[in-house]
PDB file of N, CA and C in Angstrom:
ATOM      1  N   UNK A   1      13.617  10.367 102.782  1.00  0.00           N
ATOM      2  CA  UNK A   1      13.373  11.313 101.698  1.00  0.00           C
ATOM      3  C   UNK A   1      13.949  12.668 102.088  1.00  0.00           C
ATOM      4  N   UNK A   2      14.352  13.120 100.816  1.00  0.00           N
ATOM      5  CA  UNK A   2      14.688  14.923 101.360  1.00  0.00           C
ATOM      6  C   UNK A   2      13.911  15.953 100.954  1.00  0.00           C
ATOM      7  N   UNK A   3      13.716  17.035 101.854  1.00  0.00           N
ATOM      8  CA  UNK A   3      12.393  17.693 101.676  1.00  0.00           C
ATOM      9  C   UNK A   3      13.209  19.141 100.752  1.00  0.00           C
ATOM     10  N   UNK A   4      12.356  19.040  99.832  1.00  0.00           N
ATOM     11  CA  UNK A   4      12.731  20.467  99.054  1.00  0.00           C
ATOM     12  C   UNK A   4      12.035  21.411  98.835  1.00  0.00           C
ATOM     13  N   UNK A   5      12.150  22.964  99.469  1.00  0.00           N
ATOM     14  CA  UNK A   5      11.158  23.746  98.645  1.00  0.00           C
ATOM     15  C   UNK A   5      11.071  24.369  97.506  1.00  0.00           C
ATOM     16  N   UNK A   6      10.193  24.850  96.741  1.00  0.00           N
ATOM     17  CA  UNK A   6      10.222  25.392  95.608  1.00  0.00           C
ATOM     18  C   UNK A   6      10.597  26.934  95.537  1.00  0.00           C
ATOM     19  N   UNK A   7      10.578  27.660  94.443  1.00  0.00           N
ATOM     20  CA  UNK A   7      10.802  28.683  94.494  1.00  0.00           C
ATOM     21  C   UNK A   7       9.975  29.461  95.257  1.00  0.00           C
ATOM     22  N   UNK A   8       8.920  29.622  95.079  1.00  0.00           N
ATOM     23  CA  UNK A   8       7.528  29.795  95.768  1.00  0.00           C
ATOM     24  C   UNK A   8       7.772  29.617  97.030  1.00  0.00           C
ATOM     25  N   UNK A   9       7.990  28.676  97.663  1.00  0.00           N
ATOM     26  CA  UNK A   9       7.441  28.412  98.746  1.00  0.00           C
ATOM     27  C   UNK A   9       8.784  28.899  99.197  1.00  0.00           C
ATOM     28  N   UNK A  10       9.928  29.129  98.920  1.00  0.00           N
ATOM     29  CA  UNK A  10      10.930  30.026  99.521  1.00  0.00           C
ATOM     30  C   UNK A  10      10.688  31.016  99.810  1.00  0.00           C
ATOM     31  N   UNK A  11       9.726  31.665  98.866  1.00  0.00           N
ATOM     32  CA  UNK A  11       9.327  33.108  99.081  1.00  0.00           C
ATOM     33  C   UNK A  11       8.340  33.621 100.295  1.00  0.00           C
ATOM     34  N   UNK A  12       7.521  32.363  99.723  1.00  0.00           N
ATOM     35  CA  UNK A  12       6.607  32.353 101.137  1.00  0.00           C
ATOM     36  C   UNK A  12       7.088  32.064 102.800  1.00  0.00           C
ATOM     37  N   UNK A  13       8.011  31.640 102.541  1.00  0.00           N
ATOM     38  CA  UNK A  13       8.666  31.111 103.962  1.00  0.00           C
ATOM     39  C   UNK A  13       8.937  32.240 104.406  1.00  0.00           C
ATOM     40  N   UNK A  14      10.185  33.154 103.351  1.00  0.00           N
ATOM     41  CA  UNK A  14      10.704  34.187 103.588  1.00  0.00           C
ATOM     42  C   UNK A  14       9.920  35.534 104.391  1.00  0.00           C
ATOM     43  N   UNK A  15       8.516  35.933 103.454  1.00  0.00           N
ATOM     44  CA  UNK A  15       7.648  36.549 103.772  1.00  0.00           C
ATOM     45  C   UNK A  15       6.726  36.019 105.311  1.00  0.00           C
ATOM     46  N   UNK A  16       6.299  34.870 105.389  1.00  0.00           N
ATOM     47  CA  UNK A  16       5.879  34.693 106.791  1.00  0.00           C
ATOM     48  C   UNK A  16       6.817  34.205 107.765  1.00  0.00           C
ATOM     49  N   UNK A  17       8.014  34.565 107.396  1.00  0.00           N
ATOM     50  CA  UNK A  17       9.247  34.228 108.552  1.00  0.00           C
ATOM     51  C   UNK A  17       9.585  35.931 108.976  1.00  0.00           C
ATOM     52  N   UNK A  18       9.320  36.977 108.030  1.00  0.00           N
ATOM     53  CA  UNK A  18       9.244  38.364 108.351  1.00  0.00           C
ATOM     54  C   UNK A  18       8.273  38.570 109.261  1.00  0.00           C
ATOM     55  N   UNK A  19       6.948  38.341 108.767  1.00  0.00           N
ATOM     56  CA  UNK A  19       5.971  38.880 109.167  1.00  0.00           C
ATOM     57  C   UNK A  19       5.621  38.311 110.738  1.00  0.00           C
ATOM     58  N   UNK A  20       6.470  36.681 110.652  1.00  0.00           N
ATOM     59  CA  UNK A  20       5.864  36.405 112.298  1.00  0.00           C
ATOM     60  C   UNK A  20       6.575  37.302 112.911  1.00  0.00           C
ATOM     61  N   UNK A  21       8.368  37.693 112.693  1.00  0.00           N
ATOM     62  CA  UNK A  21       8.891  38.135 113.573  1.00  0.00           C
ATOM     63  C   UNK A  21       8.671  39.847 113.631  1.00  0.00           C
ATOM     64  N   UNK A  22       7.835  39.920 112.785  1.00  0.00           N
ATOM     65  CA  UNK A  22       7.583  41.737 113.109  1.00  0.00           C
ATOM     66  C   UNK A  22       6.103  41.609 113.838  1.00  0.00           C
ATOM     67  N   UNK A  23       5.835  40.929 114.152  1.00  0.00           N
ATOM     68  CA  UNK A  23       3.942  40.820 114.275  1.00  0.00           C
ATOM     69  C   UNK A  23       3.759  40.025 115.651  1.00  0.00           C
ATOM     70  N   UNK A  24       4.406  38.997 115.863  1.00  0.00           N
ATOM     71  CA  UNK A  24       4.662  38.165 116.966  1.00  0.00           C
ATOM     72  C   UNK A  24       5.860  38.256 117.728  1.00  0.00           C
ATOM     73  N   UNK A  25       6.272  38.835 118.482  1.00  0.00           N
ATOM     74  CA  UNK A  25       7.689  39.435 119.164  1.00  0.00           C
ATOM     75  C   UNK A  25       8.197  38.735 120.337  1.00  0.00           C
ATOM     76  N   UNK A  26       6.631  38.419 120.824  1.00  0.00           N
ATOM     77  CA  UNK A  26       6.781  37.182 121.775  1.00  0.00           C
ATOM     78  C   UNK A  26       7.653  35.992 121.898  1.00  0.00           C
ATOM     79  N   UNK A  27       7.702  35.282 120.119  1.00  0.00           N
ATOM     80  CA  UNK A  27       7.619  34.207 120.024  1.00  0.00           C
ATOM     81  C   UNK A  27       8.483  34.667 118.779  1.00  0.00           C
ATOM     82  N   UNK A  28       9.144  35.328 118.457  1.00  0.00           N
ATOM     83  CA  UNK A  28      10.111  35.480 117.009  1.00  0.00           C
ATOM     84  C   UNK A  28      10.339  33.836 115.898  1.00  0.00           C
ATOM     85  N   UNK A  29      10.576  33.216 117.548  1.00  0.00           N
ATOM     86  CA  UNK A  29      11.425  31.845 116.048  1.00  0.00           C
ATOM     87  C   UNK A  29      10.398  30.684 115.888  1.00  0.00           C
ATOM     88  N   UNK A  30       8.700  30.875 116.629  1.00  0.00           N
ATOM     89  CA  UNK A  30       7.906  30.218 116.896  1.00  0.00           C
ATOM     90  C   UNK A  30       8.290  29.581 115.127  1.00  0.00           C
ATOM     91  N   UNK A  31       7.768  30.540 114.016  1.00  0.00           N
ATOM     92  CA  UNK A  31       7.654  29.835 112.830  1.00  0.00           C
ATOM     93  C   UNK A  31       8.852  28.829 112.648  1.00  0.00           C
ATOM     94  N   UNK A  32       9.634  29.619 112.395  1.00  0.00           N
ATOM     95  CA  UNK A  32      10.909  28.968 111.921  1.00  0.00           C
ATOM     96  C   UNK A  32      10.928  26.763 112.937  1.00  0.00           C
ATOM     97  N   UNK A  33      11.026  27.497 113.648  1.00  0.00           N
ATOM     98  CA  UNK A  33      10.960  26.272 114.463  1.00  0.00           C
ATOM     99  C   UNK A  33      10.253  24.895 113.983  1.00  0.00           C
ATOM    100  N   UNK A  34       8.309  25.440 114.005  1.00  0.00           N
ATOM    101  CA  UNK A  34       7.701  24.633 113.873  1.00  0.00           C
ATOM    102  C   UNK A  34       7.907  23.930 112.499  1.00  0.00           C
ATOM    103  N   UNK A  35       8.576  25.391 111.326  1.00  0.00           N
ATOM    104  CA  UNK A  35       8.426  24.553 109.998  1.00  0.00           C
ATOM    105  C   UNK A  35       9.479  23.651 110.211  1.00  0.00           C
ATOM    106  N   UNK A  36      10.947  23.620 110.929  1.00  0.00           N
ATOM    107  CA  UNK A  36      11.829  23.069 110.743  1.00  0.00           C
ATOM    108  C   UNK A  36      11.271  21.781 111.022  1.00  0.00           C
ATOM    109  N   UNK A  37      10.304  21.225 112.428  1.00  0.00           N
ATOM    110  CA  UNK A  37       9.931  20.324 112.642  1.00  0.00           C
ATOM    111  C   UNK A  37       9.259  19.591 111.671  1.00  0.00           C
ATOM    112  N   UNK A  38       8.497  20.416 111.126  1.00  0.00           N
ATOM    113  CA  UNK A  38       7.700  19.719 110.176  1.00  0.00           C
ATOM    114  C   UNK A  38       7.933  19.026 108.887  1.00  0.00           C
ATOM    115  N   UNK A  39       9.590  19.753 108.686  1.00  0.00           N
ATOM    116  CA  UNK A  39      10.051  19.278 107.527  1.00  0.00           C
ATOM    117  C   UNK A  39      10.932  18.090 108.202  1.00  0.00           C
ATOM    118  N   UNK A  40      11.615  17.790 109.541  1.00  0.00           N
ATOM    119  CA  UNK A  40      11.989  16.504 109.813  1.00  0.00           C
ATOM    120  C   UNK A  40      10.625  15.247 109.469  1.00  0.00           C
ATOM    121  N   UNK A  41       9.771  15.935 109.772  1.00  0.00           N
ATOM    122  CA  UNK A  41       8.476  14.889 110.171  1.00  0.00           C
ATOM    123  C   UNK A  41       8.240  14.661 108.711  1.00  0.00           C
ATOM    124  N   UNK A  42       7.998  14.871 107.652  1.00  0.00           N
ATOM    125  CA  UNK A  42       8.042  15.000 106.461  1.00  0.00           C
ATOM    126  C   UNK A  42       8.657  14.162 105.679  1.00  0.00           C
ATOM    127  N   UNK A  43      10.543  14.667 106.077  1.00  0.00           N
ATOM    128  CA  UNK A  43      11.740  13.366 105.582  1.00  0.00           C
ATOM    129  C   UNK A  43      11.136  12.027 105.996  1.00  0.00           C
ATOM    130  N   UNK A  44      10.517  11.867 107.073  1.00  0.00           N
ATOM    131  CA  UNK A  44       9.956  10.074 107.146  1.00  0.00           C
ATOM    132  C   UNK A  44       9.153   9.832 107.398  1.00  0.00           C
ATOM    133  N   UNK A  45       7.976  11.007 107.150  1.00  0.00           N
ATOM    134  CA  UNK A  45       6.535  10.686 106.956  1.00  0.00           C
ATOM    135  C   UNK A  45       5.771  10.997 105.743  1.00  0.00           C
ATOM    136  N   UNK A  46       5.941  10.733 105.034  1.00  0.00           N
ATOM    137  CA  UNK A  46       5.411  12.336 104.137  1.00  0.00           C
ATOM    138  C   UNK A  46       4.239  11.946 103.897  1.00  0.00           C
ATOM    139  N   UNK A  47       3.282  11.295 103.807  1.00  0.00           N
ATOM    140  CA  UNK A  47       2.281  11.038 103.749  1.00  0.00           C
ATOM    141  C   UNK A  47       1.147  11.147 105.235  1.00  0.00           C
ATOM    142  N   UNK A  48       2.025  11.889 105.950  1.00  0.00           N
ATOM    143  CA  UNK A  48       1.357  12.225 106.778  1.00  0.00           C
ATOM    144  C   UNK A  48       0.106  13.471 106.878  1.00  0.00           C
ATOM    145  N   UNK A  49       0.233  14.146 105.583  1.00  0.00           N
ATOM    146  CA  UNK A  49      -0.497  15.428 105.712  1.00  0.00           C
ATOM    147  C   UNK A  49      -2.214  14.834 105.335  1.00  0.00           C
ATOM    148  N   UNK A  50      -2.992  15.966 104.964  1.00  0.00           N
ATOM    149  CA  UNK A  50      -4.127  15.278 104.069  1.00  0.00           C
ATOM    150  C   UNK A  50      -4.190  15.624 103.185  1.00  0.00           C
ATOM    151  N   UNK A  51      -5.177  14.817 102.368  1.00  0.00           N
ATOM    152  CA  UNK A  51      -5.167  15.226 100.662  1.00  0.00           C
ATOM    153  C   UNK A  51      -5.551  16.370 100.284  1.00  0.00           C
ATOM    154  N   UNK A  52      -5.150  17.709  99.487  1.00  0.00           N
ATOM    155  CA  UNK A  52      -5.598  18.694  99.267  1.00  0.00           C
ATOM    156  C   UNK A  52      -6.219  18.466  98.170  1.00  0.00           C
ATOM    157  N   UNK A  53      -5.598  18.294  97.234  1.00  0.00           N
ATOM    158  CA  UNK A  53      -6.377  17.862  95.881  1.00  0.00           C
ATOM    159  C   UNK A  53      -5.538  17.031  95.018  1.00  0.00           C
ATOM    160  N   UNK A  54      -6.051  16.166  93.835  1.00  0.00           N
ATOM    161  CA  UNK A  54      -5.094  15.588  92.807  1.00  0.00           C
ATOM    162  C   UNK A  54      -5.611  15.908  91.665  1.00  0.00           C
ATOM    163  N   UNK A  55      -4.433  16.311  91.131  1.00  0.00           N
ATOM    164  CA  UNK A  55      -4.499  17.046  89.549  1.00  0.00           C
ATOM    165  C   UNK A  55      -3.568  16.205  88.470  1.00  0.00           C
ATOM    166  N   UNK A  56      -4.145  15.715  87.426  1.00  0.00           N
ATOM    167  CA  UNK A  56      -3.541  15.238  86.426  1.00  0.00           C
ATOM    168  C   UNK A  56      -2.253  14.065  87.160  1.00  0.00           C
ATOM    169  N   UNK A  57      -2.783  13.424  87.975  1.00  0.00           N
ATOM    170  CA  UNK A  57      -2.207  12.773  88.976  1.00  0.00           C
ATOM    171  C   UNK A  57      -1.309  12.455  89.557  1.00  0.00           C
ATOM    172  N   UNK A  58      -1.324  13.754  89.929  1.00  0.00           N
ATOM    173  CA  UNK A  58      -0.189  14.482  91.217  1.00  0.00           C
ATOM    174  C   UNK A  58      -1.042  14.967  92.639  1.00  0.00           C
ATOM    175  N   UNK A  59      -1.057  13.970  93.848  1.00  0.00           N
ATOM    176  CA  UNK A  59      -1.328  13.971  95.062  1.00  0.00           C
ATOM    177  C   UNK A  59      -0.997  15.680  95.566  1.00  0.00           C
ATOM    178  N   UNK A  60      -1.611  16.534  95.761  1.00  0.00           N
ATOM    179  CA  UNK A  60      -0.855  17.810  96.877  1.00  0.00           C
ATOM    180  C   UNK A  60      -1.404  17.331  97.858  1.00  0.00           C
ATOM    181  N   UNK A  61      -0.821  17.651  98.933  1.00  0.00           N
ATOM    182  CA  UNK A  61      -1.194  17.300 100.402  1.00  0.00           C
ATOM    183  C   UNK A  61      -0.958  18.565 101.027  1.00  0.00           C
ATOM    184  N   UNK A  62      -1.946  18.279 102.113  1.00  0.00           N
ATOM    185  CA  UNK A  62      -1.265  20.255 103.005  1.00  0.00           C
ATOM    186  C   UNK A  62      -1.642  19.500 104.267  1.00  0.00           C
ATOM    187  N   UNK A  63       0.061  20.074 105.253  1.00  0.00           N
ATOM    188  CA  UNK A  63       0.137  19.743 106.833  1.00  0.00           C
ATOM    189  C   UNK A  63      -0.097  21.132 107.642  1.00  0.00           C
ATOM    190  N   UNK A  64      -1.061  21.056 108.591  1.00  0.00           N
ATOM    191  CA  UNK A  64      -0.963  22.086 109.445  1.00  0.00           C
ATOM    192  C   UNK A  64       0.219  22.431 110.255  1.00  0.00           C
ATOM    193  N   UNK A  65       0.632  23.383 110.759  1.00  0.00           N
ATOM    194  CA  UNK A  65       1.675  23.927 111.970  1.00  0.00           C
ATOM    195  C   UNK A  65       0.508  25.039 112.368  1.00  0.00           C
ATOM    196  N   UNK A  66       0.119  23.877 113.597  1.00  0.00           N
ATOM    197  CA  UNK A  66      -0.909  24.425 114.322  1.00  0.00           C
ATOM    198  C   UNK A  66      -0.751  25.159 114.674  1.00  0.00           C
ATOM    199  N   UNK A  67       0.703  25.753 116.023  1.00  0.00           N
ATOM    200  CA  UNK A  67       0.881  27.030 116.236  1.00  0.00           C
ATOM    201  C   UNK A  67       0.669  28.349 115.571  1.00  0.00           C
ATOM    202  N   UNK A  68       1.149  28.042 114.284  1.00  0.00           N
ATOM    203  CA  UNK A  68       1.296  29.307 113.776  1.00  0.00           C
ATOM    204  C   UNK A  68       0.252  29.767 112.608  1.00  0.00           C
ATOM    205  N   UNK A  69      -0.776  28.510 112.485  1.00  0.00           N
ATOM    206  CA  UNK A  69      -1.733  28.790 111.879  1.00  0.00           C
ATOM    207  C   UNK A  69      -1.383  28.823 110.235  1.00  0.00           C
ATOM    208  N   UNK A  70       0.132  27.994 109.801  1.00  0.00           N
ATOM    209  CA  UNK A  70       0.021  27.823 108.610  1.00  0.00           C
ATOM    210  C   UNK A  70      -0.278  26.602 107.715  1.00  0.00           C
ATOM    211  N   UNK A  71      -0.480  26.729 106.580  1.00  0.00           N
ATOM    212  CA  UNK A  71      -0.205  24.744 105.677  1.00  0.00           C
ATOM    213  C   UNK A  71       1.107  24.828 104.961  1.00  0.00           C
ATOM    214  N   UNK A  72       1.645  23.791 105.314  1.00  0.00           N
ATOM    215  CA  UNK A  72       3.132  23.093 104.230  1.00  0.00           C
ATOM    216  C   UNK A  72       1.874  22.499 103.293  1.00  0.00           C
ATOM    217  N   UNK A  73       1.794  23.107 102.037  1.00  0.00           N
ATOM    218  CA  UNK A  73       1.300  22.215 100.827  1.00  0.00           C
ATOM    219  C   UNK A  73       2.484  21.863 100.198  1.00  0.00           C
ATOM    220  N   UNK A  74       2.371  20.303  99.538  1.00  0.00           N
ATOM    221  CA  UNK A  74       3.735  19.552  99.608  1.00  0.00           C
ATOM    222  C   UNK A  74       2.977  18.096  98.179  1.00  0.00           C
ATOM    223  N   UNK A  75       3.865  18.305  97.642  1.00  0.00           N
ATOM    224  CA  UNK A  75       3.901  16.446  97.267  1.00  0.00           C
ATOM    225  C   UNK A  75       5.164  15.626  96.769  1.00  0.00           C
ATOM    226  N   UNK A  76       4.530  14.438  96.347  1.00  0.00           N
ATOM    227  CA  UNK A  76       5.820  13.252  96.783  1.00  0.00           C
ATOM    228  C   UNK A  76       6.300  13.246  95.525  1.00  0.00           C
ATOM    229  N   UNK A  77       7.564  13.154  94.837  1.00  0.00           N
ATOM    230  CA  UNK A  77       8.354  13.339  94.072  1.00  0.00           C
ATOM    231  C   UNK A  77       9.155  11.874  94.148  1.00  0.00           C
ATOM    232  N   UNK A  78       8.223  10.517  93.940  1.00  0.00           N
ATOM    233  CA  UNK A  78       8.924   9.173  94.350  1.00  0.00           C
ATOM    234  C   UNK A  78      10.365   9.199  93.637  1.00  0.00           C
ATOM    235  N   UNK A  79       9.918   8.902  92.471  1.00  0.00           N
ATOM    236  CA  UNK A  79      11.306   9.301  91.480  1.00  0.00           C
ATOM    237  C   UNK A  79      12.734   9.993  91.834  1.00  0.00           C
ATOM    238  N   UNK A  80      12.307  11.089  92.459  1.00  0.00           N
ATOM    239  CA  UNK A  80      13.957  11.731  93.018  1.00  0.00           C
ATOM    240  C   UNK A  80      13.995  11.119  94.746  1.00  0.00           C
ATOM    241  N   UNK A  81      12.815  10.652  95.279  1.00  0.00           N
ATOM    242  CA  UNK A  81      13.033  10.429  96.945  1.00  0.00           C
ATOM    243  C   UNK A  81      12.679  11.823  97.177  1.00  0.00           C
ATOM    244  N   UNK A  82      11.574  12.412  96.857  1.00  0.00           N
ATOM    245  CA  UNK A  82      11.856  14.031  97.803  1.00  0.00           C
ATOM    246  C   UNK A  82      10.615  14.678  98.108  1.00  0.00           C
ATOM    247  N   UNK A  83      10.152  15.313  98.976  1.00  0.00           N
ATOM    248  CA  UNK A  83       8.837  15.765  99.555  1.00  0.00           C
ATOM    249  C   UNK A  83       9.438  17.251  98.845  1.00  0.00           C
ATOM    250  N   UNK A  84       8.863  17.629  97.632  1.00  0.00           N
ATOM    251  CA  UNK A  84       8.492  19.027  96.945  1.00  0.00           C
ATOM    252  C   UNK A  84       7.108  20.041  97.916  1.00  0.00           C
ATOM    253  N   UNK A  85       7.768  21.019  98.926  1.00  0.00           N
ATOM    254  CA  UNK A  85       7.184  22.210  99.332  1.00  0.00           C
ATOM    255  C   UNK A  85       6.950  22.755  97.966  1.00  0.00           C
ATOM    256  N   UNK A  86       5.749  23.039  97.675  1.00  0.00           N
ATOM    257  CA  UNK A  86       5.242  24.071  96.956  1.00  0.00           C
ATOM    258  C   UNK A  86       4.421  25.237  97.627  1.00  0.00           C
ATOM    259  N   UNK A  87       3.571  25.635  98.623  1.00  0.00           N
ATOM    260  CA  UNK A  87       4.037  26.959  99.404  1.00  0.00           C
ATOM    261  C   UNK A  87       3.886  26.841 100.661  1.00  0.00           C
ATOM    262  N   UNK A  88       3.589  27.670 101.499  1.00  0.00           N
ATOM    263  CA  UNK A  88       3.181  27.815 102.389  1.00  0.00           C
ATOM    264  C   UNK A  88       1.899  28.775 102.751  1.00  0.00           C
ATOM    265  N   UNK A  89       1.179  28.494 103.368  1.00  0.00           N
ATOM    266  CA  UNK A  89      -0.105  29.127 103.218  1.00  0.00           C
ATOM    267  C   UNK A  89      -1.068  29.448 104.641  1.00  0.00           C
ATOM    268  N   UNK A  90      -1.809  30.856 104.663  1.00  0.00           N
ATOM    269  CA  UNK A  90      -2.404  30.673 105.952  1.00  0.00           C
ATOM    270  C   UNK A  90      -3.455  30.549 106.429  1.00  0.00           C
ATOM    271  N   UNK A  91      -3.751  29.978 107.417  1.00  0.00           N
ATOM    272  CA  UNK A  91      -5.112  29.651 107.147  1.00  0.00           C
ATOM    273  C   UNK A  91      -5.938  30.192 107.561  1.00  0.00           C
ATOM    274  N   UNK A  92      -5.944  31.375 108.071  1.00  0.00           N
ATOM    275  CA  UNK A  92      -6.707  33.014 108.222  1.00  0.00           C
ATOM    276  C   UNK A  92      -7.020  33.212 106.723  1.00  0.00           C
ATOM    277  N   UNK A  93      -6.367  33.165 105.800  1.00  0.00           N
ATOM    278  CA  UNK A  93      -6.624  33.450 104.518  1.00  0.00           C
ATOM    279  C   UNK A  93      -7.987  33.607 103.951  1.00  0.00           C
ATOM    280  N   UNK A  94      -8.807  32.131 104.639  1.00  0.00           N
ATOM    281  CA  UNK A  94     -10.129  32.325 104.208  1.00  0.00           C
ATOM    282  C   UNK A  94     -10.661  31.346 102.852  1.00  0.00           C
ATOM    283  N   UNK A  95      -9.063  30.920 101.776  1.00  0.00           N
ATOM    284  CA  UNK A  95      -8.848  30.740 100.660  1.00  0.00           C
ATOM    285  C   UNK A  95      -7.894  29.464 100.474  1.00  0.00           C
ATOM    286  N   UNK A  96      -7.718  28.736  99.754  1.00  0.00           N
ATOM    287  CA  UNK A  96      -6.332  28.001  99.676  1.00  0.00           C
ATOM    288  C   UNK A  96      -5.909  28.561  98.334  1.00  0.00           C
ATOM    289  N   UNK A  97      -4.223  28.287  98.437  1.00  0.00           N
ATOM    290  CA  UNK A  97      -3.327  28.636  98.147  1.00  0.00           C
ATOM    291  C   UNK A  97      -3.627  27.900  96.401  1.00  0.00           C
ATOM    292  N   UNK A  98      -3.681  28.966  95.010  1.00  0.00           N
ATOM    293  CA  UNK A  98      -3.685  28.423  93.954  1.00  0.00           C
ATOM    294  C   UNK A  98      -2.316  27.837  93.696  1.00  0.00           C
ATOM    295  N   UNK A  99      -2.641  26.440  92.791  1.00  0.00           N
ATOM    296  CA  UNK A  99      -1.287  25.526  93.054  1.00  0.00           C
ATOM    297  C   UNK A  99      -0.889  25.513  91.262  1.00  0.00           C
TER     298      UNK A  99
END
């Protein structure tokens, strides 16, 4: 499968791909990294995350990237073959991410 993100979750990438590297200096490409992994793991797992919720029956799932303390919320798009990122989210937040 090929993993696609949404508009959204571009944005969000964008914004916590800033914020690790202004905030975490240590570790600049820690994010980048882990999401990249996660989106290999994704292409041939995708059902690996857990169920976040199902709406009008559409599965969201959200995977941790433990390091960095975020969720890939994601679902399966059988029809095209494609794991749809819809955002990214953190889990300091307190909240999940309205979908």
């Amino acid at each position: 499968m090929k993993v696609r993100f949404s508009p959204r979750a571009r944005r969000r990438v964008k914004f916590v791909k800033r914020w690790w590297r202004e905030y975490r200096p240590a570790a600049p490409d820690l994010f980048d990294d882990e999401l990249a992994h996660a989106a290999e793991l994704l292409a041939v797992t995708p059902r690996m995350g857990v169920i976040y919720r199902t709406e009008k029956g559409v599965v969201t799932y959200r995977l941790l990237l433990p390091k960095t303390e975020q969720h890939v919320c994601y679902y399966i798009d059988a029809a095209d073959d494609e794991v749809v990122v819809v955002t990214v989210w953190g889990v300091r937040r307190g909240r999940g991410p309205k979908l």
